[in-house]
Protein backbone atom coordinates (compact mmCIF):
# COMPACT_ATOMS: atom_id res chain seq x y z
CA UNK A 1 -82.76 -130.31 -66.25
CA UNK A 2 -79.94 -129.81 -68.74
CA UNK A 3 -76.78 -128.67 -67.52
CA UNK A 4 -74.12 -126.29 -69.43
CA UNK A 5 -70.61 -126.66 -69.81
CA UNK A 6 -70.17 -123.19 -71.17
CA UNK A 7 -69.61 -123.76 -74.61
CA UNK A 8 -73.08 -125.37 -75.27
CA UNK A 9 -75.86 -127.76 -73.70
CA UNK A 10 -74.51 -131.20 -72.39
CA UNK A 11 -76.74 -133.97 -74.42
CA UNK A 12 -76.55 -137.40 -72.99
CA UNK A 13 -73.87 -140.09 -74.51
CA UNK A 14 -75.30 -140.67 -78.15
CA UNK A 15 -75.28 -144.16 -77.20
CA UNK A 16 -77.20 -143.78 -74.72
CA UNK A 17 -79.82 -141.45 -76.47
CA UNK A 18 -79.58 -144.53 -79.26
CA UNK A 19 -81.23 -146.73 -76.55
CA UNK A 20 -83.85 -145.36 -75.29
CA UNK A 21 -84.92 -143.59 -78.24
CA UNK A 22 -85.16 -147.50 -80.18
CA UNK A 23 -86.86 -148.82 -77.03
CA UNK A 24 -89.41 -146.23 -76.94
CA UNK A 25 -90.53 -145.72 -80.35
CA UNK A 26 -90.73 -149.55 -80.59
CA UNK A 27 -92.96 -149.74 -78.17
CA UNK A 28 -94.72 -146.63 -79.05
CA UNK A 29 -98.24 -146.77 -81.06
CA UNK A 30 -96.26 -143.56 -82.76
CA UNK A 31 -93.58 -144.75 -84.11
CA UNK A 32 -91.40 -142.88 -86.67
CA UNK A 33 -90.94 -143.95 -89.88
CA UNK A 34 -87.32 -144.65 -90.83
CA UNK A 35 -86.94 -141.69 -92.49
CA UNK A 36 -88.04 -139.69 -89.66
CA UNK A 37 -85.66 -141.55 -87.07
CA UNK A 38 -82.63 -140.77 -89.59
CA UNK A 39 -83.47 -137.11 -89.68
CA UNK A 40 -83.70 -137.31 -85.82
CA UNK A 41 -80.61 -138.92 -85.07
CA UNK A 42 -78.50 -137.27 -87.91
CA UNK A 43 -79.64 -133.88 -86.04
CA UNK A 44 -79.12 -134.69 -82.37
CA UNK A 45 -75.30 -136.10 -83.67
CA UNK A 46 -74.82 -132.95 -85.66
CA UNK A 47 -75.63 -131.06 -82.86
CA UNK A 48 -72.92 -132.42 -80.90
CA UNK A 49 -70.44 -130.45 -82.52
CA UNK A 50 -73.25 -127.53 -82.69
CA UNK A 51 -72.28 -127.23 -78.44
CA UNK A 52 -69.76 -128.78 -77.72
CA UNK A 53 -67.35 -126.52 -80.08
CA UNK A 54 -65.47 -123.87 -78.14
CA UNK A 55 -66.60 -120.71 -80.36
CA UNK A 56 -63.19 -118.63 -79.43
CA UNK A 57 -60.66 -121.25 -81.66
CA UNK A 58 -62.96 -124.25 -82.77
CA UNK A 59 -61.96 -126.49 -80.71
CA UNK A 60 -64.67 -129.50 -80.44
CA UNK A 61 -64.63 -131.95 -76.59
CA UNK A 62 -63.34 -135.25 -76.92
CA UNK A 63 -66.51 -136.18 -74.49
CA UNK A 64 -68.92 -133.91 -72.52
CA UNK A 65 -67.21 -134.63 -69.06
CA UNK A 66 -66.37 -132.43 -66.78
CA UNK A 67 -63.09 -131.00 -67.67
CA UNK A 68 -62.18 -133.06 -70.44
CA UNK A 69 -60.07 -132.00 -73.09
CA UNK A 70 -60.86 -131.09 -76.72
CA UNK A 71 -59.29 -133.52 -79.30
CA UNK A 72 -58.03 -133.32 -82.65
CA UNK A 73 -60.17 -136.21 -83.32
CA UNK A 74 -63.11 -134.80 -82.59
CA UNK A 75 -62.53 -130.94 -84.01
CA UNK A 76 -61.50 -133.27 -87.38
CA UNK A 77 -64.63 -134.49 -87.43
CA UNK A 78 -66.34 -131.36 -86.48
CA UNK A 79 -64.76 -129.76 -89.87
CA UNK A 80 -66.00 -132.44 -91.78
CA UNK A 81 -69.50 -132.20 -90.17
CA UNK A 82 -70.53 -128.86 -91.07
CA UNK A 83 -70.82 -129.28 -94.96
CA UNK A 84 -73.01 -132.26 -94.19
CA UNK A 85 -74.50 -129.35 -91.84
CA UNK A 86 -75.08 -127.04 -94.63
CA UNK A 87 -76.39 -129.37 -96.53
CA UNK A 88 -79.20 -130.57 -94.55
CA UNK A 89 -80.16 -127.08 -93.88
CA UNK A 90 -79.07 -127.76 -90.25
CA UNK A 91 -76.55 -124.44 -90.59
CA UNK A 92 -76.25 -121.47 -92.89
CA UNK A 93 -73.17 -121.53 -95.24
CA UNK A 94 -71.67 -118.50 -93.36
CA UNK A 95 -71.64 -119.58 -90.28
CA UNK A 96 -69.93 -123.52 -91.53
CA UNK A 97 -67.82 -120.79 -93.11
CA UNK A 98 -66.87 -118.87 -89.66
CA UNK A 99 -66.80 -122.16 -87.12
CA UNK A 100 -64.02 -123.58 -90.27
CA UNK A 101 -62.11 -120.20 -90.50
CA UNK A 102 -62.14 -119.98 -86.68
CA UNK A 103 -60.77 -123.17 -86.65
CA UNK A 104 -58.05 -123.17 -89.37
CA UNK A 105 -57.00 -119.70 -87.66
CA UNK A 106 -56.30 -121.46 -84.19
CA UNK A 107 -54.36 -123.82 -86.11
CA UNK A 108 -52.43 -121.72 -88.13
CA UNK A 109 -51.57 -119.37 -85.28
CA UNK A 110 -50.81 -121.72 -82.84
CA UNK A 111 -47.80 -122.66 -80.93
CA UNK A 112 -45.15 -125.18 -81.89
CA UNK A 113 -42.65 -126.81 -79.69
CA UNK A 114 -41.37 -128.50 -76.73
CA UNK A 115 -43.12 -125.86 -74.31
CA UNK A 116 -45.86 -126.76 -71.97
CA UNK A 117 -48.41 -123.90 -73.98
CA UNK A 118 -47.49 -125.84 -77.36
CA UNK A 119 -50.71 -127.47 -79.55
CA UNK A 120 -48.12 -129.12 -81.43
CA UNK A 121 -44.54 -130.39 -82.19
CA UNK A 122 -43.07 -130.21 -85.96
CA UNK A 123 -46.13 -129.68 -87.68
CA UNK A 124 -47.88 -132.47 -85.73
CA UNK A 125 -50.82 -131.54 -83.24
CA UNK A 126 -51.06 -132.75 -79.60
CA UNK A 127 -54.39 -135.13 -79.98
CA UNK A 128 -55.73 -132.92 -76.30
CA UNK A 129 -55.69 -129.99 -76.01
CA UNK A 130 -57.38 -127.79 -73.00
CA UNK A 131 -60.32 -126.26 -74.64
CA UNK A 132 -59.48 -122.44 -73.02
CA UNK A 133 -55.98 -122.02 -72.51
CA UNK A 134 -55.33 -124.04 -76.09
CA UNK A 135 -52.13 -126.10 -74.63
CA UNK A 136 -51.35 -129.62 -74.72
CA UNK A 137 -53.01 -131.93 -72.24
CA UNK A 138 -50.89 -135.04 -72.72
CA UNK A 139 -47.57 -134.21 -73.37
CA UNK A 140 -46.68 -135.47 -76.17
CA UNK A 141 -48.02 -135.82 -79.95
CA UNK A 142 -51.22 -138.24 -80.47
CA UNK A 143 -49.84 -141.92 -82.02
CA UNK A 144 -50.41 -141.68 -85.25
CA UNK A 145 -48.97 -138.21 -85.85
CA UNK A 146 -45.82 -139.87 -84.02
CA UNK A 147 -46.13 -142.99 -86.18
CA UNK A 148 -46.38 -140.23 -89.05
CA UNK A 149 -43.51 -138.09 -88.15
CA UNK A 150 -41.33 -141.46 -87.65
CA UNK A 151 -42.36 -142.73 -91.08
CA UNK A 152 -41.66 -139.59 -92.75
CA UNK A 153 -38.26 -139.18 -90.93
CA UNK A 154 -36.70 -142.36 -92.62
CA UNK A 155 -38.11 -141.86 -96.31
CA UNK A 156 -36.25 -138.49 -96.51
């Protein structure tokens, strides 16, 4: 039975779906060819950030735990993934269009600052946020936007 987490269907750790899916078609009589098992796994990954994306601001879940935070991480890769989307015909253009505009919007219009309802701090992004209420998770900025910011403080 597949459960929900209300922004999509929970799949099982890609790891996880990685082993068992080798162990059975090697022992299957019908195994896939190569090609095949690419096409497979290249969907079930894509479709990762198919459900696990928060539709409202694009937001994509670090991991599908319970009550686990989104990640700028993973809504990174989520923007890169749907051109690779498009391309294998596993999306339309528009709607790789929408999820990125949706995105790029939340971004754009989000909060900056020291306050607890912040996604960010002087252009940086908190690397969780909470994937409904949109506000940091951590409390501060994610290493390497820190390391960034502290870089690009001394070369001025």
């Amino acid at each position: 039975m597949e459960q929900r987490n209300g922004y999509g269907v929970i799949g099982k750790n890609v790891a996880t779906k990685l082993s068992n899916c080798q162990t059975d078609q090697i022992m299957s009589s019908n195994k896939l060819s190569v090609d095949a098992e690419l096409e497979k796994l290249q969907r079930e990954t894509f479709d990762y950030f198919l459900y696990e994306t928060n539709p409202a601001n694009g937001l994509v879940i670090d991991k599908t735990a319970p009550d686990w935070p989104a990640s700028i991480a993973a809504t990174g890769l989520g923007l890169a993934c749907y051109p690779v989307g498009v391309e294998r015909g596993f999306m339309s253009r528009a709607a790789a269009v929408e999820r990125t505009l949706v995105t790029l919007r939340f971004f754009w219009n989000s909060p900056q600052g020291p306050e607890a309802d912040a996604t960010g701090y002087k252009g940086f992004y908190y690397h969780f946020l909470d994937m409904d209420r949109t506000r940091n998770r951590r409390g501060s900025p994610s290493n390497v936007a820190a390391d960034a910011r502290a870089r690009d403080d001394h070369t001025c």
